[in-house]
C-alpha atoms as a PDB file:
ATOM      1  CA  UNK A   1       0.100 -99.351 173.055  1.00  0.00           C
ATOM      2  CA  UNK A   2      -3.269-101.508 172.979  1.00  0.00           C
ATOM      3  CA  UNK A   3      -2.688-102.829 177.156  1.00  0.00           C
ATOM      4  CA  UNK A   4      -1.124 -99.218 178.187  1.00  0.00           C
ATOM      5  CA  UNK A   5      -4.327 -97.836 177.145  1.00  0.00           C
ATOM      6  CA  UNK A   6      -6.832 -99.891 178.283  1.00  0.00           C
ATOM      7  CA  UNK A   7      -6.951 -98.722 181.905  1.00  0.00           C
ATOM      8  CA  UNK A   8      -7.874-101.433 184.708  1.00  0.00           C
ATOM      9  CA  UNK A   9      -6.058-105.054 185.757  1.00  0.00           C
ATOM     10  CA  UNK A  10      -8.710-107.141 184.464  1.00  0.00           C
ATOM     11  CA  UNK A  11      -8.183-105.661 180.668  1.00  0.00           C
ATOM     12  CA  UNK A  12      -4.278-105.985 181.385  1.00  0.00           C
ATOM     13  CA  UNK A  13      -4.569-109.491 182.057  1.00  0.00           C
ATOM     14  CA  UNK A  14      -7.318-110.134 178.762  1.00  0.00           C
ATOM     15  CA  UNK A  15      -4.369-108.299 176.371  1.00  0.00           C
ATOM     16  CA  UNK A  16      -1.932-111.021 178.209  1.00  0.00           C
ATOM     17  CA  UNK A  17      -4.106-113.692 177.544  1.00  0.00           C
ATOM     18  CA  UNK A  18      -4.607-112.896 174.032  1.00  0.00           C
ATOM     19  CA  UNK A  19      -1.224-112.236 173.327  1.00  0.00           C
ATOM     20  CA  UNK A  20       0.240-115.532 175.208  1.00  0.00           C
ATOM     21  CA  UNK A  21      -2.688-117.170 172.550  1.00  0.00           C
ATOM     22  CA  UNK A  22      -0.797-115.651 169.752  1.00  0.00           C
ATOM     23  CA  UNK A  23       2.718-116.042 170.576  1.00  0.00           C
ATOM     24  CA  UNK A  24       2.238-120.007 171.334  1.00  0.00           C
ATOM     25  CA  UNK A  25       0.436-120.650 167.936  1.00  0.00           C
ATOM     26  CA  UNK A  26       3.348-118.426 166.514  1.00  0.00           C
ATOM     27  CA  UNK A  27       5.694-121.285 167.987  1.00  0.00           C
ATOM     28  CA  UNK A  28       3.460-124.174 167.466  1.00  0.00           C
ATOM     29  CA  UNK A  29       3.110-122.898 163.427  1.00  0.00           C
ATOM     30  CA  UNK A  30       6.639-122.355 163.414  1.00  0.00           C
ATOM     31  CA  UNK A  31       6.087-118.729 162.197  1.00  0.00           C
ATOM     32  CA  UNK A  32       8.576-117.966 165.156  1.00  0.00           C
ATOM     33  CA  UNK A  33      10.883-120.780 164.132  1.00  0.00           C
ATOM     34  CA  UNK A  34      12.733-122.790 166.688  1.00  0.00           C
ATOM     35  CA  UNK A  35      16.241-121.193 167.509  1.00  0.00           C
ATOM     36  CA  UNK A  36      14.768-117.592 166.511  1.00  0.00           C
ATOM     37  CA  UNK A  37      15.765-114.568 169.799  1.00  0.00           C
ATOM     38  CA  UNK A  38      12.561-113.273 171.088  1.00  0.00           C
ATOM     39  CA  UNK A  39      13.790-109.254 171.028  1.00  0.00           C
ATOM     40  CA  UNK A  40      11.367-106.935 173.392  1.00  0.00           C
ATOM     41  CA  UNK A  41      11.656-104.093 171.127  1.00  0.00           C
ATOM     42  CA  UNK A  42      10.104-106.576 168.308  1.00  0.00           C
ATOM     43  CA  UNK A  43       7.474-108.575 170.096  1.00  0.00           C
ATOM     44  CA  UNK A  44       6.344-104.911 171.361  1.00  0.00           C
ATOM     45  CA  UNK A  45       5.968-103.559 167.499  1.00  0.00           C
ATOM     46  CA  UNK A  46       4.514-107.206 166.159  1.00  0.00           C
ATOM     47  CA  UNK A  47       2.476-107.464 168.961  1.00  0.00           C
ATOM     48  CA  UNK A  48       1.387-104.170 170.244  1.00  0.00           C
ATOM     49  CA  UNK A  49       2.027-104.540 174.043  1.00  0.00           C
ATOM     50  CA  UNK A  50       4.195-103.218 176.501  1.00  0.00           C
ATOM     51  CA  UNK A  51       7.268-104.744 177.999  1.00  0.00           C
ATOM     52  CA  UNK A  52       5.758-105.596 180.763  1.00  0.00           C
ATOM     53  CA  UNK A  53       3.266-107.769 178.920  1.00  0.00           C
ATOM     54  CA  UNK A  54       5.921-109.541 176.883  1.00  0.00           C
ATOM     55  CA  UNK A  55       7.676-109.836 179.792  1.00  0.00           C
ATOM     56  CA  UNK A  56       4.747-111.884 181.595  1.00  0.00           C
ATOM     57  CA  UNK A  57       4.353-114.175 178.608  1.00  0.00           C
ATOM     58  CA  UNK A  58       7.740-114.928 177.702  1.00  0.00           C
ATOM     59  CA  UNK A  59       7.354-116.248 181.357  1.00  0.00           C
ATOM     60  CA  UNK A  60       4.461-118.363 181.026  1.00  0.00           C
ATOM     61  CA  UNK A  61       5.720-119.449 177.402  1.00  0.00           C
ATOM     62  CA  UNK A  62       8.842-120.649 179.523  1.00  0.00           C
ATOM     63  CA  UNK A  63       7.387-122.383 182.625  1.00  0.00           C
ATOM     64  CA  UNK A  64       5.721-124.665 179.546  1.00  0.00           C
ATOM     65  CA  UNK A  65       9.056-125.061 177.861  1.00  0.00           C
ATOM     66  CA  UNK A  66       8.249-123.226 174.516  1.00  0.00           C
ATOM     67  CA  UNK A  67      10.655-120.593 175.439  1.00  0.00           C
ATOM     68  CA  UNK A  68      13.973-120.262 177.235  1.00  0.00           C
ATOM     69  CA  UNK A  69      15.423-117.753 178.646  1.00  0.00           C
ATOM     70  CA  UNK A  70      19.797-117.438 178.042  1.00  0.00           C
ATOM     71  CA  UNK A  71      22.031-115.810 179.027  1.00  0.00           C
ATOM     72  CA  UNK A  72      23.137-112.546 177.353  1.00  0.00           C
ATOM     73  CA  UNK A  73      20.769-113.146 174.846  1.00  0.00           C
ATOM     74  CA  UNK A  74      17.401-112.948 176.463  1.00  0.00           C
ATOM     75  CA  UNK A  75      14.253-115.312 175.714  1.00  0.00           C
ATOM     76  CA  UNK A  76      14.686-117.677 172.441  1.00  0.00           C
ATOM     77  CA  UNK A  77      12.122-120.185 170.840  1.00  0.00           C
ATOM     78  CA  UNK A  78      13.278-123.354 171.946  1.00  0.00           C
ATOM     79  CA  UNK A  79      15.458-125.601 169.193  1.00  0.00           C
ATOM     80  CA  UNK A  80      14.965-128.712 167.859  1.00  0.00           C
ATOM     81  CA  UNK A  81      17.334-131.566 169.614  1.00  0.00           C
ATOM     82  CA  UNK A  82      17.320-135.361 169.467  1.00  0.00           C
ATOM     83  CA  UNK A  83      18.652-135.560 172.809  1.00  0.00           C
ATOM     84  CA  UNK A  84      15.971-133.090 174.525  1.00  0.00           C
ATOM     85  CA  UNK A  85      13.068-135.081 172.358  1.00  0.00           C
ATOM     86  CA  UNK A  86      14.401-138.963 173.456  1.00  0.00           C
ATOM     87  CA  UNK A  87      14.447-137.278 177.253  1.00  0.00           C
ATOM     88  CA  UNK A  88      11.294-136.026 176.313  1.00  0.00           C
ATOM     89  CA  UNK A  89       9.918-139.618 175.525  1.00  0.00           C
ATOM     90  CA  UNK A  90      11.120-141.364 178.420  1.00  0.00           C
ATOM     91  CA  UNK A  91       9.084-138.517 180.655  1.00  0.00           C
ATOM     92  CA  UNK A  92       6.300-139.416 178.330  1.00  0.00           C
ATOM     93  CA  UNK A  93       6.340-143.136 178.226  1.00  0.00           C
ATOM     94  CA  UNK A  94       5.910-143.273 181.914  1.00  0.00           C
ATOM     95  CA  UNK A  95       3.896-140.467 183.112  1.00  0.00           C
ATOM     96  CA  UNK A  96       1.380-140.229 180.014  1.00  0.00           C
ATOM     97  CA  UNK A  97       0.637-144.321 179.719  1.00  0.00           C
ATOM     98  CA  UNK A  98       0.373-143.897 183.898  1.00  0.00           C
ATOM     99  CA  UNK A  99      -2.794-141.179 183.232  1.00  0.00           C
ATOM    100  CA  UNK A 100      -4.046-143.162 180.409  1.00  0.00           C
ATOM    101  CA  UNK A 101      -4.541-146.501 182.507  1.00  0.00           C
ATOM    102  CA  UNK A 102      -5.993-144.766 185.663  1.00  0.00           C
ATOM    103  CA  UNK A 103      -8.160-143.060 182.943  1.00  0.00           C
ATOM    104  CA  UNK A 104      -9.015-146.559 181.819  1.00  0.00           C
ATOM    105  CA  UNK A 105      -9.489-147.956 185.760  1.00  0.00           C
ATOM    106  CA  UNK A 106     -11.356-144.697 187.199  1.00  0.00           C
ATOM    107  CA  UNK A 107     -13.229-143.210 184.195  1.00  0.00           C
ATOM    108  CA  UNK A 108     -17.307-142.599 183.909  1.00  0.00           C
ATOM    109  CA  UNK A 109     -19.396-143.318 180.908  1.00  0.00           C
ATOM    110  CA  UNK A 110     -19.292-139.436 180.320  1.00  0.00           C
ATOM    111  CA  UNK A 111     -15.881-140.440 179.607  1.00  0.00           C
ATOM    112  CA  UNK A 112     -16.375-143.055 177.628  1.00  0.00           C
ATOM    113  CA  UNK A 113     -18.632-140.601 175.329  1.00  0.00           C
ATOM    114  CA  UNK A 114     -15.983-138.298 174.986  1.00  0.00           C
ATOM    115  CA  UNK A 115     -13.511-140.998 173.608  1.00  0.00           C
ATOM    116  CA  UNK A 116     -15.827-141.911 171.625  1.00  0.00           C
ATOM    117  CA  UNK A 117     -16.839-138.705 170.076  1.00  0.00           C
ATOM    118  CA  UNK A 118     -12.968-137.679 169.605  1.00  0.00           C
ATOM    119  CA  UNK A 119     -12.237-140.430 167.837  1.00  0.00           C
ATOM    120  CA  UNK A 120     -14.750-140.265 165.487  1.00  0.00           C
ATOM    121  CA  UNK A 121     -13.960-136.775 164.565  1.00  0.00           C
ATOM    122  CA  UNK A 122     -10.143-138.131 164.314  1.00  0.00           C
ATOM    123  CA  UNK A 123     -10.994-141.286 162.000  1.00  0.00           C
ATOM    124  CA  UNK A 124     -13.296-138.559 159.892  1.00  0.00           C
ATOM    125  CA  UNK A 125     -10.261-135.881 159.558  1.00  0.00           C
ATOM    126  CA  UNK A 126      -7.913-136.675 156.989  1.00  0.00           C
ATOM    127  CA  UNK A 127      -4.355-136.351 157.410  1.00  0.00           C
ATOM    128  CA  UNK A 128      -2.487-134.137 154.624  1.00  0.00           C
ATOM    129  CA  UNK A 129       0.969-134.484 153.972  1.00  0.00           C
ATOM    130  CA  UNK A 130       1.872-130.395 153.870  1.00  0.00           C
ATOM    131  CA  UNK A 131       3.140-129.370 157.358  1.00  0.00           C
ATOM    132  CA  UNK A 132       2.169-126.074 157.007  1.00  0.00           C
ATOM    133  CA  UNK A 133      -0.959-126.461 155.821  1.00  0.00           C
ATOM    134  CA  UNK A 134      -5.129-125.595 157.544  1.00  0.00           C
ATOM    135  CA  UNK A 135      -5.928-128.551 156.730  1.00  0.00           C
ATOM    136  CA  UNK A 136      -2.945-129.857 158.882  1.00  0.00           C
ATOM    137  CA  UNK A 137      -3.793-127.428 161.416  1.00  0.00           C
ATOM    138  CA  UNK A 138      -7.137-129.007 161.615  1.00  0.00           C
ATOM    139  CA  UNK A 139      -5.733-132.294 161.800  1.00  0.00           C
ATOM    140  CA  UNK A 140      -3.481-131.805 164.612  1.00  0.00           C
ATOM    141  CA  UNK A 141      -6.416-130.174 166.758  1.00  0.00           C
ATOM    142  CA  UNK A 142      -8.566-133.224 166.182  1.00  0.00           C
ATOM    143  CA  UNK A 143      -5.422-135.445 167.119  1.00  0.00           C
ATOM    144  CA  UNK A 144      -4.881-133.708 170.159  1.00  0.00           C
ATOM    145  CA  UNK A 145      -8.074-133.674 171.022  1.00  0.00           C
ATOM    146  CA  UNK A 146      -8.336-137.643 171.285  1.00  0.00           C
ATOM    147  CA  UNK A 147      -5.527-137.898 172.615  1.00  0.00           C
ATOM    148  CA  UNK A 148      -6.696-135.569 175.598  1.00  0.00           C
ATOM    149  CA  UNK A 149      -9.614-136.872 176.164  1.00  0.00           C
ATOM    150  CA  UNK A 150      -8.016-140.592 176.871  1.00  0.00           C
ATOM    151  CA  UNK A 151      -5.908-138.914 179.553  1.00  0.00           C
ATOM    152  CA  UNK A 152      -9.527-136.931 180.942  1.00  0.00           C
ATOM    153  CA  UNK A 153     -10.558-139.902 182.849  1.00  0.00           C
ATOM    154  CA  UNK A 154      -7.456-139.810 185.519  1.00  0.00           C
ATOM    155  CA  UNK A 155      -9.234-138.509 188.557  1.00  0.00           C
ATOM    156  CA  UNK A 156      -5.603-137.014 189.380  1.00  0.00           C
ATOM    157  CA  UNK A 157      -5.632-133.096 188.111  1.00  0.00           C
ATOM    158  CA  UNK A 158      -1.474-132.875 189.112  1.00  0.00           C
ATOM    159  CA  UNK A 159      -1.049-136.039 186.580  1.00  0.00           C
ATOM    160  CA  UNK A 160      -3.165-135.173 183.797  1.00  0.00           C
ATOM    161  CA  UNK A 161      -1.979-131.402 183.885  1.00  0.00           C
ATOM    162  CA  UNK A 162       1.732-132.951 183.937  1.00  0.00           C
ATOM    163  CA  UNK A 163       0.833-135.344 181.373  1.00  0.00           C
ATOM    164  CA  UNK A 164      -0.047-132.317 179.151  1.00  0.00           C
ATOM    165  CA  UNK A 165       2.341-130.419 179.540  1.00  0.00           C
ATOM    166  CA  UNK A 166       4.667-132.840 178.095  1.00  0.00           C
ATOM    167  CA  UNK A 167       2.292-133.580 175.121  1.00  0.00           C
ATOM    168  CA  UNK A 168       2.476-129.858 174.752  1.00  0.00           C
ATOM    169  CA  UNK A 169       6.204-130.036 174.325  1.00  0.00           C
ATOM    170  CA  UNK A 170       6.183-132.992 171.883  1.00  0.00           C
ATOM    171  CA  UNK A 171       3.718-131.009 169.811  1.00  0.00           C
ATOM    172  CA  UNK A 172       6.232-128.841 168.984  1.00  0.00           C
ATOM    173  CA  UNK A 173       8.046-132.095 167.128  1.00  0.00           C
ATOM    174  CA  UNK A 174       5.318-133.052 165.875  1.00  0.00           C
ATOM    175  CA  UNK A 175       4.258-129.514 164.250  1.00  0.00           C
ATOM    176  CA  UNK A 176       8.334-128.759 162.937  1.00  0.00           C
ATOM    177  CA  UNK A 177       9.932-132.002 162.350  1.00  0.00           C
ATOM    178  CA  UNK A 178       7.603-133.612 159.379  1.00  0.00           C
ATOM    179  CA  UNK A 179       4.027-135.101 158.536  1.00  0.00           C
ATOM    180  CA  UNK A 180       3.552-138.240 160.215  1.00  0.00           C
ATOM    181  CA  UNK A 181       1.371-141.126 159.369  1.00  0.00           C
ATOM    182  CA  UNK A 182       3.000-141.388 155.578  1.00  0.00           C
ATOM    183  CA  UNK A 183       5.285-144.058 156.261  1.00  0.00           C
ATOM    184  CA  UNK A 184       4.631-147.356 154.343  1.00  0.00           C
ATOM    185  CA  UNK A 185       4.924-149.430 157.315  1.00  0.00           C
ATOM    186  CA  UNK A 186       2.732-147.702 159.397  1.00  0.00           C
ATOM    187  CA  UNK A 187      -1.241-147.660 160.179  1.00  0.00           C
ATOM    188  CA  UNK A 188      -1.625-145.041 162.478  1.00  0.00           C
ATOM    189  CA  UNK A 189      -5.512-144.717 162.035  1.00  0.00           C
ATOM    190  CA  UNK A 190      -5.813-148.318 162.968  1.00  0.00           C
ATOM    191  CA  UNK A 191      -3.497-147.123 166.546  1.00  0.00           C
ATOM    192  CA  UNK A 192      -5.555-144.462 166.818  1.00  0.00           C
ATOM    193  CA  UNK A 193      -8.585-147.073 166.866  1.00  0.00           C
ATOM    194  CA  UNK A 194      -6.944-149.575 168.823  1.00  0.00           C
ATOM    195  CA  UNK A 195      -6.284-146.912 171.508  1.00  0.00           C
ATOM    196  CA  UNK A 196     -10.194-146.489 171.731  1.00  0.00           C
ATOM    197  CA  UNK A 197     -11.202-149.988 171.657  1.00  0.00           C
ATOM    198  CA  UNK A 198      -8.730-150.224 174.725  1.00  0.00           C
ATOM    199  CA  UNK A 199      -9.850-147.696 176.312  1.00  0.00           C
ATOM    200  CA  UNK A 200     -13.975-148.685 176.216  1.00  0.00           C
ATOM    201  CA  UNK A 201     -12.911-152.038 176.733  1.00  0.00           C
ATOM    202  CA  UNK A 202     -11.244-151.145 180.275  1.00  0.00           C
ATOM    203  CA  UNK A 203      -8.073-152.958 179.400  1.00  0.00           C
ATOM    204  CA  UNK A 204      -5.789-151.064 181.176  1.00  0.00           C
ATOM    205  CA  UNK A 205      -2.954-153.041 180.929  1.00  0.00           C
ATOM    206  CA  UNK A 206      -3.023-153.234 176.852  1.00  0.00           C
ATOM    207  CA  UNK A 207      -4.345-149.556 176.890  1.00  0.00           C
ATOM    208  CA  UNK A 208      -0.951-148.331 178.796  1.00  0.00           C
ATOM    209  CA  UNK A 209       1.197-150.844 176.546  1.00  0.00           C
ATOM    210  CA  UNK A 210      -0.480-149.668 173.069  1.00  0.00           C
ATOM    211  CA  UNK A 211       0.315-145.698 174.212  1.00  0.00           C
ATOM    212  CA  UNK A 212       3.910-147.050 174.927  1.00  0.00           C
ATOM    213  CA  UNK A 213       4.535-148.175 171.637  1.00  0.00           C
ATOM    214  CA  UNK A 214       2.611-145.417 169.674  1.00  0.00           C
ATOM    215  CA  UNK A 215       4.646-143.204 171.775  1.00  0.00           C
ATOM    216  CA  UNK A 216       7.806-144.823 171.063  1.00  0.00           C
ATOM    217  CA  UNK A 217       7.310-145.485 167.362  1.00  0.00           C
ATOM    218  CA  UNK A 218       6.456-141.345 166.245  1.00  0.00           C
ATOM    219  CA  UNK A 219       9.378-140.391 168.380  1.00  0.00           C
ATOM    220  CA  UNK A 220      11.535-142.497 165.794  1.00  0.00           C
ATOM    221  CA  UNK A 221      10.128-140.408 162.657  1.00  0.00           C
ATOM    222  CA  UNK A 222      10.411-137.763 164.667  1.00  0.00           C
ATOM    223  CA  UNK A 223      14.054-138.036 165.624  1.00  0.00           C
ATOM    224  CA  UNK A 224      14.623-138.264 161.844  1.00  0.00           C
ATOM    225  CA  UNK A 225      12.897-135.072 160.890  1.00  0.00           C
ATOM    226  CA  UNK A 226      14.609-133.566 163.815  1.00  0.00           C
ATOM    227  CA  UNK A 227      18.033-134.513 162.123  1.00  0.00           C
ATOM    228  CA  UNK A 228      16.909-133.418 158.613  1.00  0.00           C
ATOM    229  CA  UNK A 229      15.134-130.179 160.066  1.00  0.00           C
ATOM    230  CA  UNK A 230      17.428-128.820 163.055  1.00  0.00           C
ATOM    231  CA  UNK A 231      20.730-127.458 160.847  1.00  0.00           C
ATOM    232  CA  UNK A 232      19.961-123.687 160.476  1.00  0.00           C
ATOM    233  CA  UNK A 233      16.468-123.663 161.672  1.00  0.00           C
ATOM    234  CA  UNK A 234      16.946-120.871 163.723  1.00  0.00           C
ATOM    235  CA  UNK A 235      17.321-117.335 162.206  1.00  0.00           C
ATOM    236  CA  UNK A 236      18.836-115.754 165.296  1.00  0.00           C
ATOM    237  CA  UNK A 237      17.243-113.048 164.991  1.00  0.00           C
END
């Protein structure tokens, strides 16, 4: 195998990295669906590594919540569940509008450029409707990418890295449950905007209640794909 053969730690730790890469847009792309038993003897043969290896990433992949480990059965992709995605939102709507208005109160102009700059990229990437699509792919990098960079002005690393972490998490929702941004009643280019305008505008208090809502609002669509999508989504294999 590739990381058996490659000889010192640092390589070891380069084939881990690579591989953790792989397995995580795996998840994210739903090619290792949620539900689906992570077997050794598999990951091993798809991904030519050692146990050891998959062993190390399976660990990672779970300390981010993308994986859990059960008893009996070993490591599984984690499953789609309205309960686990409303907890989700309630972490969310406090810790992730918290970042975004000491973002707002504490961040520099290079800040400011970088909200700037994601947006524009966001408002110039056009949102498909197929889930499984590159042009969706591309979508949801540009998406994430704004809304990092209105959590980059926090001058707290603990915060921001929690605050991630759970955007990482709903990204999985976001990725298996549906498109978003279809629905008749909703603009979400012009939230995406007002976001931004809050943001340079050092509003903190309308910036925090704007993430709220948009918060609250695609966990609703979401919750409905969830229910449409969970029933036999896992292949337990």
């Amino acid at each position: 195998m590739a990381d058996r053969a490659s000889g010192g730690g640092g390589s070891k730790q380069r084939r881990a990295e690579e591989v953790y890469q792989r397995l995580r847009a795996d998840i994210f792309n739903a090619t290792l669906a949620p539900g689906r038993r992570l077997k050794f003897p598999d990951l091993c043969a798809t991904y030519d590594i050692s146990v050891g290896v998959a062993r190390e990433v399976l660990t990672r992949l779970a300390a981010e919540r993308l994986v859990v480990s059960k008893a009996h059965q070993g490591y599984t992709v984690v499953e789609l569940s309205g309960d686990e995605l409303a907890d989700l939102t309630t972490a969310r709507v406090h810790i992730e509008s918290l970042v975004f208005r000491e973002s707002v109160l504490h961040g520099d102009a290079s800040w400011e450029a970088q909200v700037l700059a994601a947006h524009h990229l966001l408002s110039r990437t056009p949102l498909p409707t197929d889930v499984g699509s590159d042009a969706m792919q591309e979508w949801s990098r540009a998406h994430e990418a704004f809304h990092q960079s209105l959590l980059g002005g926090c001058p707290s690393r603990r915060l921001r890295e929690t605050a991630q972490t759970l955007r990482d998490e709903a990204e999985l929702y976001r990725r298996w449950a549906g498109p978003l941004g279809t629905e008749p009643d909703r603009d979400l280019a012009g939230e995406h905007k007002a976001l931004a305008d809050a943001a340079l505008a050092r509003d903190a208090d309308r910036a925090a209640t704007l993430l709220r809502d948009h918060i609250a609002h695609t966990t609703e669509i979401l919750i409905s794909g969830v229910t449409a999508a969970s029933p036999g989504s896992g292949d337990g294999q």
